[in-house]
PDB file of N, CA and C in Angstrom:
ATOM      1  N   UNK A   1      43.953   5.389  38.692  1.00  0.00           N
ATOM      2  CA  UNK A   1      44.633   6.203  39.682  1.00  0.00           C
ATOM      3  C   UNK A   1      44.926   7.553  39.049  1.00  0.00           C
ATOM      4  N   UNK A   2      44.998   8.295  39.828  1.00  0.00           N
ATOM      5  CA  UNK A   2      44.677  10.138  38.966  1.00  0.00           C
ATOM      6  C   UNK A   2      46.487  10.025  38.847  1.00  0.00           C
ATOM      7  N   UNK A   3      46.607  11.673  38.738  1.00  0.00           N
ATOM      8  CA  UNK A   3      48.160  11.916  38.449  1.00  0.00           C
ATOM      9  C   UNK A   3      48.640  12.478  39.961  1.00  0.00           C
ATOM     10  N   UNK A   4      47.562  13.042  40.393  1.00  0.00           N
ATOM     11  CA  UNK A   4      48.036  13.133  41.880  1.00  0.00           C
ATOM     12  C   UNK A   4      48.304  11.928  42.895  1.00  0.00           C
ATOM     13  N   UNK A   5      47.416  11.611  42.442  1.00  0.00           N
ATOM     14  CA  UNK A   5      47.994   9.690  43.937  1.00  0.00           C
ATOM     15  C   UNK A   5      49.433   9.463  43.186  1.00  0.00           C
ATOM     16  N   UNK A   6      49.353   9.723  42.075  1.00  0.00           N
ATOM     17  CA  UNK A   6      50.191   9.202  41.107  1.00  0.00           C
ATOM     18  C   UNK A   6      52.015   9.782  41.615  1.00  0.00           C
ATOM     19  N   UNK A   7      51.748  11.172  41.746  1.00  0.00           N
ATOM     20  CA  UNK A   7      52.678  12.030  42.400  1.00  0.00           C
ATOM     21  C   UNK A   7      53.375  11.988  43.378  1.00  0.00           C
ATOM     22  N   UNK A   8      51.610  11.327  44.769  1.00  0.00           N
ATOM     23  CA  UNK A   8      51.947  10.933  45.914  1.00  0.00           C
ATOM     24  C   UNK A   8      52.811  10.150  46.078  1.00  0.00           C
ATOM     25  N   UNK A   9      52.698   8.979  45.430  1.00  0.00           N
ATOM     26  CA  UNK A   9      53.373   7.721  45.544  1.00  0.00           C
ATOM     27  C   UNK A   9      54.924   8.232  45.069  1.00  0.00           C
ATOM     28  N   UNK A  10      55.446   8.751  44.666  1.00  0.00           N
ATOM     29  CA  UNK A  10      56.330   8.647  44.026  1.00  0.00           C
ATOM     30  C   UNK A  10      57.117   9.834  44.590  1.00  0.00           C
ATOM     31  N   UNK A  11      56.745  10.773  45.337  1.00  0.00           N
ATOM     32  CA  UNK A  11      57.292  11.756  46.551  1.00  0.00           C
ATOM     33  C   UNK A  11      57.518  10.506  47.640  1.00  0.00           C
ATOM     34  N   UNK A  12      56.850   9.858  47.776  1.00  0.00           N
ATOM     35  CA  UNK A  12      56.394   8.586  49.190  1.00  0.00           C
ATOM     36  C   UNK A  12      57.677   7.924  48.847  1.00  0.00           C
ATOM     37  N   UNK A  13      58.071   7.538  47.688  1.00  0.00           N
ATOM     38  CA  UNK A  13      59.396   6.715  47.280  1.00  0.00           C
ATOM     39  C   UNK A  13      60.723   7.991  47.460  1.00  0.00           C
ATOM     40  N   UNK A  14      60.505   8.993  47.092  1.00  0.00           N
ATOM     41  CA  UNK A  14      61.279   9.348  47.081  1.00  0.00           C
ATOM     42  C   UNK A  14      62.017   9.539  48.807  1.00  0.00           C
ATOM     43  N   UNK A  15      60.928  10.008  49.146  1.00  0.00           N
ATOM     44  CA  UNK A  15      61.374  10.175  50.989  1.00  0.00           C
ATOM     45  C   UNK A  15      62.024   8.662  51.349  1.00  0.00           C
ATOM     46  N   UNK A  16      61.393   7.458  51.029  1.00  0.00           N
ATOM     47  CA  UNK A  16      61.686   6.357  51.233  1.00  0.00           C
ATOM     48  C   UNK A  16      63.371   6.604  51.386  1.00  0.00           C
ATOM     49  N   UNK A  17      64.048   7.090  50.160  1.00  0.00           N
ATOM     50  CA  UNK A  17      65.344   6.733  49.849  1.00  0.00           C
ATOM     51  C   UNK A  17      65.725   7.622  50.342  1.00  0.00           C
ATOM     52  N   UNK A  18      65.164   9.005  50.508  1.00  0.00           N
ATOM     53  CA  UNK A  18      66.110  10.267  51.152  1.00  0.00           C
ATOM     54  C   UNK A  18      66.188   9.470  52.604  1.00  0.00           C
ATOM     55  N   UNK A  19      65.322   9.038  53.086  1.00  0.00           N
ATOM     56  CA  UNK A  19      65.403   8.099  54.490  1.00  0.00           C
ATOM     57  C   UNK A  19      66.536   7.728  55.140  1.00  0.00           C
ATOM     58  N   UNK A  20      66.289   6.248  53.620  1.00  0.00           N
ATOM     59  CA  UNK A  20      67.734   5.684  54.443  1.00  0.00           C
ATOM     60  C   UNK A  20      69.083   6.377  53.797  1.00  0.00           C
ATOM     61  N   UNK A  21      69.124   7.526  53.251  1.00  0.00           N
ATOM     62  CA  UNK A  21      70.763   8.232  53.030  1.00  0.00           C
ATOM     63  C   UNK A  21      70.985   8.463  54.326  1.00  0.00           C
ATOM     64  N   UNK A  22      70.118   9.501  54.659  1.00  0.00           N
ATOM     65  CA  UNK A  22      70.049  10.256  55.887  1.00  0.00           C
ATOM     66  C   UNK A  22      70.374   9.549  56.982  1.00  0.00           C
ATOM     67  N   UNK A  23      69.896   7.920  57.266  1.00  0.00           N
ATOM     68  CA  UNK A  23      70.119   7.187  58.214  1.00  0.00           C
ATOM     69  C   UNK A  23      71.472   7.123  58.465  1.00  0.00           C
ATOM     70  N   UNK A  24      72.027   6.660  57.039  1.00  0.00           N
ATOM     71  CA  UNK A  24      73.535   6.652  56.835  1.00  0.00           C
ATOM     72  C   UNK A  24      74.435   7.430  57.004  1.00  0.00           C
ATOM     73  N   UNK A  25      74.067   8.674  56.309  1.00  0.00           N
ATOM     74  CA  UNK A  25      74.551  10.096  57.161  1.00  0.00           C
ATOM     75  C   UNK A  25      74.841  10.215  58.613  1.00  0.00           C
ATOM     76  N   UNK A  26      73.754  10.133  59.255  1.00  0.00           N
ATOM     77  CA  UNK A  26      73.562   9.955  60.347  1.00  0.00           C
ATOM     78  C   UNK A  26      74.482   9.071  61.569  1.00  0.00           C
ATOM     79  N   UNK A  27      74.584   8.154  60.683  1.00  0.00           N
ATOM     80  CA  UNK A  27      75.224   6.955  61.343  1.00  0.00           C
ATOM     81  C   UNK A  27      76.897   7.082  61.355  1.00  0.00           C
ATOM     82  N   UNK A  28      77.618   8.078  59.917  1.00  0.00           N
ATOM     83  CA  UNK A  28      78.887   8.463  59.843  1.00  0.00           C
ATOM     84  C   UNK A  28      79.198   9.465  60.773  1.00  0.00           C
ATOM     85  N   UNK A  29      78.371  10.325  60.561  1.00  0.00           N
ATOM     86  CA  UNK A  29      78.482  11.670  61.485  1.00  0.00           C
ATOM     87  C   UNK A  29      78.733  11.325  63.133  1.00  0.00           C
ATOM     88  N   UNK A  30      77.678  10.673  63.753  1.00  0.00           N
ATOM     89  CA  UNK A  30      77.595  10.181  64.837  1.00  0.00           C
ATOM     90  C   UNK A  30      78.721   9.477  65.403  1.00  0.00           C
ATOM     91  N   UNK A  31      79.335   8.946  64.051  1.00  0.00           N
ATOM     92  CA  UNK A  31      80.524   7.774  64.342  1.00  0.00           C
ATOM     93  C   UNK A  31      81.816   8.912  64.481  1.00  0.00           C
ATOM     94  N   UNK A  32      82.053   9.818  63.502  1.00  0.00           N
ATOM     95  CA  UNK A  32      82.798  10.992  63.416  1.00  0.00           C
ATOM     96  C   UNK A  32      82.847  11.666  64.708  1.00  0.00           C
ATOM     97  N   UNK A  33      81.727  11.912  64.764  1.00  0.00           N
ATOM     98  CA  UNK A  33      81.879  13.331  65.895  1.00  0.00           C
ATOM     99  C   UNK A  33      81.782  13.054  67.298  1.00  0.00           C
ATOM    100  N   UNK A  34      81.817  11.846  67.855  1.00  0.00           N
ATOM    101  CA  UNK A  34      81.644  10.768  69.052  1.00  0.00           C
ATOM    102  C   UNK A  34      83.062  11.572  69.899  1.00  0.00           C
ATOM    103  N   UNK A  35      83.169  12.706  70.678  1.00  0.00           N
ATOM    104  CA  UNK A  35      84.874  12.466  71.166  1.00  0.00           C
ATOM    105  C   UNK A  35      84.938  12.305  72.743  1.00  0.00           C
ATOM    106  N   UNK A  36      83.647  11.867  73.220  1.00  0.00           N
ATOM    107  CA  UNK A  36      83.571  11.033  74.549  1.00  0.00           C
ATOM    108  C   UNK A  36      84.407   9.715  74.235  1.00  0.00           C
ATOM    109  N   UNK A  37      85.294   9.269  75.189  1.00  0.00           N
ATOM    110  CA  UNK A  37      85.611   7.763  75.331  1.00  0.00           C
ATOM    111  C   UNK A  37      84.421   7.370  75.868  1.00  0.00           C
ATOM    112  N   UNK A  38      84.166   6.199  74.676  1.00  0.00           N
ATOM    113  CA  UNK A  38      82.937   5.410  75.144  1.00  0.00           C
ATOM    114  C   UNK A  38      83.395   3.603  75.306  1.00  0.00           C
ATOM    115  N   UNK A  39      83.126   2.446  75.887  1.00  0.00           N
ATOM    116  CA  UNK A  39      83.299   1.444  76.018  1.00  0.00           C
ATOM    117  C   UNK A  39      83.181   0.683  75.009  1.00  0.00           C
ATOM    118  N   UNK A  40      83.918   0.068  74.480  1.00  0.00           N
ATOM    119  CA  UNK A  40      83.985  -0.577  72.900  1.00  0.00           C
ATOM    120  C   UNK A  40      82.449  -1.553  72.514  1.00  0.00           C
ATOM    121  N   UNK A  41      81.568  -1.920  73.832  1.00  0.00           N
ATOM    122  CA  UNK A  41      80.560  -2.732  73.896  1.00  0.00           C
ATOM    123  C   UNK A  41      79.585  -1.605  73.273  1.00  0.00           C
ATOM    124  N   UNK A  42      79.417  -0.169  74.210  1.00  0.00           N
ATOM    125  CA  UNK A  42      78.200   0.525  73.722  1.00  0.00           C
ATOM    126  C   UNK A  42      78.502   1.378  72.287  1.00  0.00           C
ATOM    127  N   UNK A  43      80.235   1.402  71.839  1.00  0.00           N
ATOM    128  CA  UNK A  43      80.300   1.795  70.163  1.00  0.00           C
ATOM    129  C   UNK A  43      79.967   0.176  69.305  1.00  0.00           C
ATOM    130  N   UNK A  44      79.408  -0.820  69.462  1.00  0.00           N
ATOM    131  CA  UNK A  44      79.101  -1.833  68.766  1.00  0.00           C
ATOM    132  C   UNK A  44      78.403  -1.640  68.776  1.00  0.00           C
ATOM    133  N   UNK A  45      77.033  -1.310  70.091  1.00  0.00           N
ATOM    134  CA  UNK A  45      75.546  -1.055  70.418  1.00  0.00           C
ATOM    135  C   UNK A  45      74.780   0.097  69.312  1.00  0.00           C
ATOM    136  N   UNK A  46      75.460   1.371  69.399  1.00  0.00           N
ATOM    137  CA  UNK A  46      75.015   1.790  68.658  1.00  0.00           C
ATOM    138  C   UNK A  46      75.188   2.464  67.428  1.00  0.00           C
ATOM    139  N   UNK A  47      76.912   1.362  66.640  1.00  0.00           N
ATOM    140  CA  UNK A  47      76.759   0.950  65.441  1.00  0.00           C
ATOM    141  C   UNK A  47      75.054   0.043  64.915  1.00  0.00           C
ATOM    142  N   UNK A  48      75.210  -0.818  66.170  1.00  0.00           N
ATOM    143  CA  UNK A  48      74.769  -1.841  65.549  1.00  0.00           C
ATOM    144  C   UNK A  48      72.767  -1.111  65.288  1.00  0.00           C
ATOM    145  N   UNK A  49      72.229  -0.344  65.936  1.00  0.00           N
ATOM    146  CA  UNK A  49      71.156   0.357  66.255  1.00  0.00           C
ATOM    147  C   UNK A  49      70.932   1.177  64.871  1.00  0.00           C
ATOM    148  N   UNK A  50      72.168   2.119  64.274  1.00  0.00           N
ATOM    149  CA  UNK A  50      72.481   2.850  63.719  1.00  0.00           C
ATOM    150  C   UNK A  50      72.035   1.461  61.678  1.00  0.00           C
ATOM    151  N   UNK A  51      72.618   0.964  61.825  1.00  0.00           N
ATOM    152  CA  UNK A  51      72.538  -0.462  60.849  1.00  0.00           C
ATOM    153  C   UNK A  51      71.016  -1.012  60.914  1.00  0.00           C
ATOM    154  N   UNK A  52      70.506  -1.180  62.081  1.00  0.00           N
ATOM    155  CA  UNK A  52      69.167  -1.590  61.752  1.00  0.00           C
ATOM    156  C   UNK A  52      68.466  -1.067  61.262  1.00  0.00           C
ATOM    157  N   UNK A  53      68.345   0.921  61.534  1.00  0.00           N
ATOM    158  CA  UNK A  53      67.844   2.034  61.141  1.00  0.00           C
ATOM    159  C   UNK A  53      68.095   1.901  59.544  1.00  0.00           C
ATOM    160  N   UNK A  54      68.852   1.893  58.929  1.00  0.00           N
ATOM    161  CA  UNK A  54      69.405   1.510  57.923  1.00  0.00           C
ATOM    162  C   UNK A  54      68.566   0.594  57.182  1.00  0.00           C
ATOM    163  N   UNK A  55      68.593  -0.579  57.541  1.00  0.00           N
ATOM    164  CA  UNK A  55      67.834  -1.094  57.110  1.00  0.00           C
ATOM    165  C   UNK A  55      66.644  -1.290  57.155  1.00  0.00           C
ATOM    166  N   UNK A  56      65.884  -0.356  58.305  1.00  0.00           N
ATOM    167  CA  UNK A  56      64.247  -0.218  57.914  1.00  0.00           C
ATOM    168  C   UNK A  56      64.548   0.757  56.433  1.00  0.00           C
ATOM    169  N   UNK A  57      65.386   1.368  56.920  1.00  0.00           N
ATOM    170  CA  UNK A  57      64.733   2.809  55.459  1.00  0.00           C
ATOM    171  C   UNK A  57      65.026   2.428  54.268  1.00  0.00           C
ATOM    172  N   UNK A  58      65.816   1.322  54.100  1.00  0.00           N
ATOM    173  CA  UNK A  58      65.959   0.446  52.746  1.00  0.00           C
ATOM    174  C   UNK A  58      64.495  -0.221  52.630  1.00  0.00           C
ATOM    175  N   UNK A  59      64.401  -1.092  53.630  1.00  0.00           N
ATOM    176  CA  UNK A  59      62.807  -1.676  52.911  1.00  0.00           C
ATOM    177  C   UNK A  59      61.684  -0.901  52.465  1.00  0.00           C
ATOM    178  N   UNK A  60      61.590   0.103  53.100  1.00  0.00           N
ATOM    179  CA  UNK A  60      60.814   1.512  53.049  1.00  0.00           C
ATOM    180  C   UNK A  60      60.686   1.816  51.920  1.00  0.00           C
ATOM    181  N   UNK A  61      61.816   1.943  51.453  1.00  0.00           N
ATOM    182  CA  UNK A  61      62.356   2.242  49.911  1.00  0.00           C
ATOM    183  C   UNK A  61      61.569   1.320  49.106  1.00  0.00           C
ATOM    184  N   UNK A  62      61.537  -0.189  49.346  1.00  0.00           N
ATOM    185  CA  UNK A  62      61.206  -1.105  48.711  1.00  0.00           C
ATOM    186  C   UNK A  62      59.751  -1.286  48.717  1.00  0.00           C
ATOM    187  N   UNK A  63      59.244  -0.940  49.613  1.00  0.00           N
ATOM    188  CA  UNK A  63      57.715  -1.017  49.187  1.00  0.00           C
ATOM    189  C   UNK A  63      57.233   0.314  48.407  1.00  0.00           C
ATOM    190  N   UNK A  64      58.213   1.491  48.898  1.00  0.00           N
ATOM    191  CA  UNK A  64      57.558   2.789  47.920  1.00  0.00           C
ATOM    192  C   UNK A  64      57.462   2.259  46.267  1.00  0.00           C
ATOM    193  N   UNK A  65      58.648   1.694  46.237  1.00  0.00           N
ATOM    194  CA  UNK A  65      59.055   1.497  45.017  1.00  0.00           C
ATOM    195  C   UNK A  65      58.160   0.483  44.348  1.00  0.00           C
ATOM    196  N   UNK A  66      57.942  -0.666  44.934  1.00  0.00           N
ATOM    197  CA  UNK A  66      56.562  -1.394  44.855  1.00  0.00           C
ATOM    198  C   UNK A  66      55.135  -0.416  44.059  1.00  0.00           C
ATOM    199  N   UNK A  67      55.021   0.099  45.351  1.00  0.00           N
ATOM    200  CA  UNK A  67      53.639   1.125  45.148  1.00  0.00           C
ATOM    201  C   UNK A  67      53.552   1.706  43.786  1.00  0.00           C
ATOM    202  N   UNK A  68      54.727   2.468  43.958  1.00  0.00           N
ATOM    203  CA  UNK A  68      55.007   3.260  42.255  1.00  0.00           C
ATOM    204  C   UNK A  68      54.543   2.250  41.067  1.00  0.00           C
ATOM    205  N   UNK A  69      55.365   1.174  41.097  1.00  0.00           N
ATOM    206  CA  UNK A  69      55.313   0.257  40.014  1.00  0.00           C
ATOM    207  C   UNK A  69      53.873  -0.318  39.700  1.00  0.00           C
ATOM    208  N   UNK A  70      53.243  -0.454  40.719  1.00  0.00           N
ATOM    209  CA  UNK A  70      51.695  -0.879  40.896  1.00  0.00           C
ATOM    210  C   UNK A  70      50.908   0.289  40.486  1.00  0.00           C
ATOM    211  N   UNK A  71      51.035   1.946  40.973  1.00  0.00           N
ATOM    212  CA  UNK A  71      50.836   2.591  40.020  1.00  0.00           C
ATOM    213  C   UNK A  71      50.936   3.090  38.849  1.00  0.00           C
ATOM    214  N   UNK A  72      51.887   2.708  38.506  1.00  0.00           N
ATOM    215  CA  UNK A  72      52.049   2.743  36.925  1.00  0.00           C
ATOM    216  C   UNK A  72      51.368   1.799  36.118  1.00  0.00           C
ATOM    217  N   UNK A  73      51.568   0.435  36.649  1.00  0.00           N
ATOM    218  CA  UNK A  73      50.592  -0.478  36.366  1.00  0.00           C
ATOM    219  C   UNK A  73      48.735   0.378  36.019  1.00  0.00           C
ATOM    220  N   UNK A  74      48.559   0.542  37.181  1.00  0.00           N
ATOM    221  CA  UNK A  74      46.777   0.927  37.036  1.00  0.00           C
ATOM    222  C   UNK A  74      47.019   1.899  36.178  1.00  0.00           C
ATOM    223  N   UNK A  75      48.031   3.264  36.042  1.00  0.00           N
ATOM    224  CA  UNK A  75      47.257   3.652  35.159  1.00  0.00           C
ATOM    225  C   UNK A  75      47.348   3.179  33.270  1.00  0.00           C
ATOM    226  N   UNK A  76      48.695   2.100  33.352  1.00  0.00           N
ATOM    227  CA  UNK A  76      48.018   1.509  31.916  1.00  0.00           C
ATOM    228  C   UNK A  76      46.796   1.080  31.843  1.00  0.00           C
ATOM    229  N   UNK A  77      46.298   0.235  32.827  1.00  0.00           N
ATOM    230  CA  UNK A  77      45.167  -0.888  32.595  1.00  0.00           C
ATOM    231  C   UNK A  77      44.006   0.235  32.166  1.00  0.00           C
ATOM    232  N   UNK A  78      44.225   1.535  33.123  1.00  0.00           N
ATOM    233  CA  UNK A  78      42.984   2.516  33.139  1.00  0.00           C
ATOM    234  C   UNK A  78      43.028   2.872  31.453  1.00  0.00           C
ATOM    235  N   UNK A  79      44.067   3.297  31.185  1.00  0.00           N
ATOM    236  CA  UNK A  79      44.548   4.042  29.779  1.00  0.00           C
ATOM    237  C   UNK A  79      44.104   2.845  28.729  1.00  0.00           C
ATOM    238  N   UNK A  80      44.151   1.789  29.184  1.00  0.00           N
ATOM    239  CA  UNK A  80      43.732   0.215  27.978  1.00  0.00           C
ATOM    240  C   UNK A  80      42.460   0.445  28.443  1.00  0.00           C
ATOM    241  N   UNK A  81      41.709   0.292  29.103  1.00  0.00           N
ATOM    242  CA  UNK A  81      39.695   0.590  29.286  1.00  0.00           C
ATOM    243  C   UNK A  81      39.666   1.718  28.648  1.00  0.00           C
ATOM    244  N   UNK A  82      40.020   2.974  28.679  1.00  0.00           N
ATOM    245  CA  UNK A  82      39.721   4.029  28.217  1.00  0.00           C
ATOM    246  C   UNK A  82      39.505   3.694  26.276  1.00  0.00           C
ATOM    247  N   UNK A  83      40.630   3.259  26.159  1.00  0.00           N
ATOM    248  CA  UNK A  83      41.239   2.992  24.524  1.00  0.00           C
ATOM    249  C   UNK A  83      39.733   1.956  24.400  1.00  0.00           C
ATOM    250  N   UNK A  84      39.679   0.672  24.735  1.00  0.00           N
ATOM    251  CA  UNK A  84      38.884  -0.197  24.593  1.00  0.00           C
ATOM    252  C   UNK A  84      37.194   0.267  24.334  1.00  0.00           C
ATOM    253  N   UNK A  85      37.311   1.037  24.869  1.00  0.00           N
ATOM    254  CA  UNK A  85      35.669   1.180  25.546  1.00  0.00           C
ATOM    255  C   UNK A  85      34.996   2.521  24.779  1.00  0.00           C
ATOM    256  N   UNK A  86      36.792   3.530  24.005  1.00  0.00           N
ATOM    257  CA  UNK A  86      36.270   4.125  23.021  1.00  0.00           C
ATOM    258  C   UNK A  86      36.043   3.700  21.249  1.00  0.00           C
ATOM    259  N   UNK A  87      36.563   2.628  21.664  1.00  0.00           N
ATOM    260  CA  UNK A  87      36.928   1.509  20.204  1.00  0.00           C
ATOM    261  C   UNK A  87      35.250   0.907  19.879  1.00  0.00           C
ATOM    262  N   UNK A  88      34.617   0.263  21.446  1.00  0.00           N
ATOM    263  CA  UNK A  88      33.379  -0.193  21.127  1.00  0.00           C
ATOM    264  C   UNK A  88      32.014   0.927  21.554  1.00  0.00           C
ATOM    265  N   UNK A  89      32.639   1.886  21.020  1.00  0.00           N
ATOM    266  CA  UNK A  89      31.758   3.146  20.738  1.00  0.00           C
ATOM    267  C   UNK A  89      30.562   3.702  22.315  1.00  0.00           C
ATOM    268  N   UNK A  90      31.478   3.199  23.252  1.00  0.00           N
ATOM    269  CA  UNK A  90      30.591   3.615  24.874  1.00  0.00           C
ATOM    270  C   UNK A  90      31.315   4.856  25.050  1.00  0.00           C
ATOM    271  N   UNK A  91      31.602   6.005  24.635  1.00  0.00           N
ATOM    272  CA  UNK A  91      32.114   7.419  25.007  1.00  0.00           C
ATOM    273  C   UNK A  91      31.411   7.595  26.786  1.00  0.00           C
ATOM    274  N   UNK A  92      30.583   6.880  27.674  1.00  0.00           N
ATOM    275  CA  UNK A  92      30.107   7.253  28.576  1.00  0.00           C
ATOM    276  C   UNK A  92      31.186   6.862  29.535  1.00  0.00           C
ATOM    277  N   UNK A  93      31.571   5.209  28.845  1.00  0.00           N
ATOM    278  CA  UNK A  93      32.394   4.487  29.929  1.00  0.00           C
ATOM    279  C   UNK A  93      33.848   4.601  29.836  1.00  0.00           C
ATOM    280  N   UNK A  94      33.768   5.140  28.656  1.00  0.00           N
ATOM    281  CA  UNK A  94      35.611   6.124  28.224  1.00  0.00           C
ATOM    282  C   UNK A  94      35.914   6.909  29.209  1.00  0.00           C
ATOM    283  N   UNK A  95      34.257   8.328  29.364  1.00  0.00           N
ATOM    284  CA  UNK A  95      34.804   9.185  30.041  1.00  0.00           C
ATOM    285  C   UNK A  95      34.556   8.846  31.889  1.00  0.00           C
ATOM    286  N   UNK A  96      34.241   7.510  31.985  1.00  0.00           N
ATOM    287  CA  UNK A  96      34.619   7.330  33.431  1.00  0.00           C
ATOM    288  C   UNK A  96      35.836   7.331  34.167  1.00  0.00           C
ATOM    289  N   UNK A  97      36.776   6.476  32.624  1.00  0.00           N
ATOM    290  CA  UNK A  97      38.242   6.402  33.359  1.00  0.00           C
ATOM    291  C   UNK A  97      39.124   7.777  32.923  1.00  0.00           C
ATOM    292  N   UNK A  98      38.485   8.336  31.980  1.00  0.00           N
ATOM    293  CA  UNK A  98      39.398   9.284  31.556  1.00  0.00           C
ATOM    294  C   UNK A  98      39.460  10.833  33.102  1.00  0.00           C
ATOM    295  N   UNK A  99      40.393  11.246  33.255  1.00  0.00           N
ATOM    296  CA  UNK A  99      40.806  12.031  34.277  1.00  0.00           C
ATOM    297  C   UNK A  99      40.117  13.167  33.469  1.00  0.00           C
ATOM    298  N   UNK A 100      39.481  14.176  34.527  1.00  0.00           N
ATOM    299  CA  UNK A 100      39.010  15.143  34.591  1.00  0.00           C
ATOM    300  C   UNK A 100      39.700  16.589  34.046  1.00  0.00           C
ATOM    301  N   UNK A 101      39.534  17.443  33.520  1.00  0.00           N
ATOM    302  CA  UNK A 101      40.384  18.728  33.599  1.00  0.00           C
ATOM    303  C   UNK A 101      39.950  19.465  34.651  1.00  0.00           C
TER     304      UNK A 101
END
């Protein structure tokens, strides 16, 4: 995996978590700044709407975070072929995994 997917992924996590702050944000503010009397059924409704949101952008989080870790993963394994493959003297198949300038 290059350093750019590499980047991607890890902007991708980061939004993940700016996500669900923001949800949360979102969800105080909304709760704050509400100065309609509303019926105690539809302030449960969309607490409760506000909480689910919430918790998509947590899992969100959790697979970015996944991804990352899986990229970090490939690029050891890449960085161990590279090492390996210059050890048994193939410089061709070194410079397959090795990243470009």
């Amino acid at each position: 995996m290059s350093e750019s997917t590499a980047t991607k992924v890890g902007s991708a996590a980061d939004a993940g978590e700016g996500l669900a702050q923001t949800i949360s944000e979102v969800g105080a503010n909304a709760a704050q700044s509400c100065s309609l009397p509303m019926p105690r059924w539809a302030r449960r409704a969309d607490q409760h709407t506000i909480d689910e949101l919430a918790s998509v952008a947590r899992e969100i989080g959790k697979v970015t975070d996944l991804i990352s870790a899986i990229a970090a993963q490939t690029n050891l394994l890449a960085l161990n072929a590279t090492i390996e493959a210059a050890r048994a003297g193939m410089p061709a198949a070194a410079s397959a995994w090795w990243p470009r300038k």
